[in-house]
C-alpha atoms as a PDB file:
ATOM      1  CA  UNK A   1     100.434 120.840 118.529  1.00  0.00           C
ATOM      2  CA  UNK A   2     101.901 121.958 121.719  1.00  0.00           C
ATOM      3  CA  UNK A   3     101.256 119.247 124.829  1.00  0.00           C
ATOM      4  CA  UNK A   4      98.567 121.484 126.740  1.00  0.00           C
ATOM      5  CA  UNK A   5      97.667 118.692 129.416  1.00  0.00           C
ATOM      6  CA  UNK A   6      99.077 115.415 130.581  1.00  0.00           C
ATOM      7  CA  UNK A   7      96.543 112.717 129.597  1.00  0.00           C
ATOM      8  CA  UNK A   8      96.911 114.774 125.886  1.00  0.00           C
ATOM      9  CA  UNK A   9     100.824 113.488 126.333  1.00  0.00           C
ATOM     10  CA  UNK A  10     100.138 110.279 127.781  1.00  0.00           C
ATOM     11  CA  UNK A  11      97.584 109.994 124.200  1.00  0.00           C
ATOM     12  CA  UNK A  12     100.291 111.027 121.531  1.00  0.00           C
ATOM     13  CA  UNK A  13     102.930 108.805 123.470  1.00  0.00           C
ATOM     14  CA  UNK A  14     100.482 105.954 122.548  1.00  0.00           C
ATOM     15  CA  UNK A  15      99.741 106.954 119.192  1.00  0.00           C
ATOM     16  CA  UNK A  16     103.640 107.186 118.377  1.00  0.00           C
ATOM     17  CA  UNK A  17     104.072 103.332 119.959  1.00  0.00           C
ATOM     18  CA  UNK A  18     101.353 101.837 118.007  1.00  0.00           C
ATOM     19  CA  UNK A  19     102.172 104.081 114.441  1.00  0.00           C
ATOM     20  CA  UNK A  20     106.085 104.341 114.944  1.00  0.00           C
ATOM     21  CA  UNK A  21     106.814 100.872 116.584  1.00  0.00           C
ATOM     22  CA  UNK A  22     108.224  97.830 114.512  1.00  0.00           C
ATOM     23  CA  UNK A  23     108.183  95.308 117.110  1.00  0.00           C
ATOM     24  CA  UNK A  24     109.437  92.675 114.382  1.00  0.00           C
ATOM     25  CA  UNK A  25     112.720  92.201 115.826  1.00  0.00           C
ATOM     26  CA  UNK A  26     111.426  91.267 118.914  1.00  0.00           C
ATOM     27  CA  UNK A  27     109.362  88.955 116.857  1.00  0.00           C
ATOM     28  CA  UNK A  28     112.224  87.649 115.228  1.00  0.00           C
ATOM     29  CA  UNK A  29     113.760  86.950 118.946  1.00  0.00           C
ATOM     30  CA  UNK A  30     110.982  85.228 120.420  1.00  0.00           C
ATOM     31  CA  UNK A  31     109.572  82.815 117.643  1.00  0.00           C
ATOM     32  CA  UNK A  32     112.393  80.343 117.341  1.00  0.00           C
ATOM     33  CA  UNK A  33     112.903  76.171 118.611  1.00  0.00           C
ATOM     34  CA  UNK A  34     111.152  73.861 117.080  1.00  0.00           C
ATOM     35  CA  UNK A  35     108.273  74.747 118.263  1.00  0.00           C
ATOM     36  CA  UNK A  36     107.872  78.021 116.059  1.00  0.00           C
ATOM     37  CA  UNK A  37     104.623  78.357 115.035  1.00  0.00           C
ATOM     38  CA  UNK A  38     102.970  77.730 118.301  1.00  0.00           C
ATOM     39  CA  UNK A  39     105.706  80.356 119.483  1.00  0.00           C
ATOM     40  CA  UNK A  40     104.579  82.653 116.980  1.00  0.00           C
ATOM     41  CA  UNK A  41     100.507  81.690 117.465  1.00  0.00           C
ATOM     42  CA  UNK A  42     101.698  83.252 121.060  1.00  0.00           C
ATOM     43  CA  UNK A  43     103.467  86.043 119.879  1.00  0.00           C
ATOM     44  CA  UNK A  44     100.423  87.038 117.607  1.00  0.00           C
ATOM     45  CA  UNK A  45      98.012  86.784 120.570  1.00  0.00           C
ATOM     46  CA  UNK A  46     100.466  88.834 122.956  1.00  0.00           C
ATOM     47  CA  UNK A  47     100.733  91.487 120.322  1.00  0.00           C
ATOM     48  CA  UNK A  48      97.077  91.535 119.419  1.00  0.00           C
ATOM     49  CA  UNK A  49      95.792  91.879 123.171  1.00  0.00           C
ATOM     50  CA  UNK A  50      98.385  94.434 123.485  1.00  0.00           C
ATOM     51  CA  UNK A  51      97.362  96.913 120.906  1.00  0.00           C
ATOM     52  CA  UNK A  52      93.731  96.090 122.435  1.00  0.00           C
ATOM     53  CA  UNK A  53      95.231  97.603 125.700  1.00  0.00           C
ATOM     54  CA  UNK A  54      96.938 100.365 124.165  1.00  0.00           C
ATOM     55  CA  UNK A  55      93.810 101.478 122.470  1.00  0.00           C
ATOM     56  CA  UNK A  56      91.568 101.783 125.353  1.00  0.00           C
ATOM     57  CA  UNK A  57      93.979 103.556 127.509  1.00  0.00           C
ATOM     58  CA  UNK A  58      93.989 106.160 124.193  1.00  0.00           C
ATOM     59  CA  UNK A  59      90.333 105.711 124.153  1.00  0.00           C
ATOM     60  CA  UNK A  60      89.996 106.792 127.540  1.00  0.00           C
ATOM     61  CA  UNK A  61      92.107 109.869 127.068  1.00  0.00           C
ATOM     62  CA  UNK A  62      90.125 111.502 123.486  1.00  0.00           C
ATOM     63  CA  UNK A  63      87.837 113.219 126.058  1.00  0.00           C
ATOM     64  CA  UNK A  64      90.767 115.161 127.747  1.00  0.00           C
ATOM     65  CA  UNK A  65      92.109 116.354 124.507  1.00  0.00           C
ATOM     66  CA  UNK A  66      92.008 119.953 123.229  1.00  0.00           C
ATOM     67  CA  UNK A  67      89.067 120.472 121.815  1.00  0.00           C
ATOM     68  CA  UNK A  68      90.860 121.337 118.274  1.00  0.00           C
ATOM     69  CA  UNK A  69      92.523 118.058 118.063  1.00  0.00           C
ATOM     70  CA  UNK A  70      91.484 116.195 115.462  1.00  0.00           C
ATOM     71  CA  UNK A  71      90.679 113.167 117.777  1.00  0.00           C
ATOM     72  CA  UNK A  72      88.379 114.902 120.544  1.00  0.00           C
ATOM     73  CA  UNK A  73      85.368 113.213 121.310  1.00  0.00           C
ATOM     74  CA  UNK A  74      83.104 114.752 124.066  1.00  0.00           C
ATOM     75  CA  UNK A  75      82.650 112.296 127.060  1.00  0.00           C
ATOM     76  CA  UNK A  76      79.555 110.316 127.294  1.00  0.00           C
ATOM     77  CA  UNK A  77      76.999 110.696 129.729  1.00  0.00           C
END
């Protein structure tokens, strides 16, 4: 589908980082010492709060889609 507005750009951008994405290797870099699983326990919760983030700022966005994408949703009242 051809971009027709900037917030549908700024929407596909953050569909493609939280589909296409592996952050794994930065996983890999971060969770090390001897402290590794509360490293990782803080990697989990990083990663987890920011896929919350990323899915309100798409969330926020579904209203200024084209109306024939197949994530429109009309903007509450």
């Amino acid at each position: 589908m051809r971009c027709q507005t900037i917030p549908h750009v700024e929407y596909e951008i953050l569909q493609h980082i939280l589909d296409d994405i592996d952050i794994s290797i930065v996983k890999e870099t971060m969770v090390v010492g001897p402290r590794k699983n509360k490293a990782e326990e803080r990697f989990d919760k990083g990663a987890k709060a920011l896929t919350i983030l990323l899915v309100n700022m798409m969330e926020r966005r579904r209203h200024k889609l084209p109306e024939e994408h197949p994530d429109y949703k009309e903007k509450e009242a």
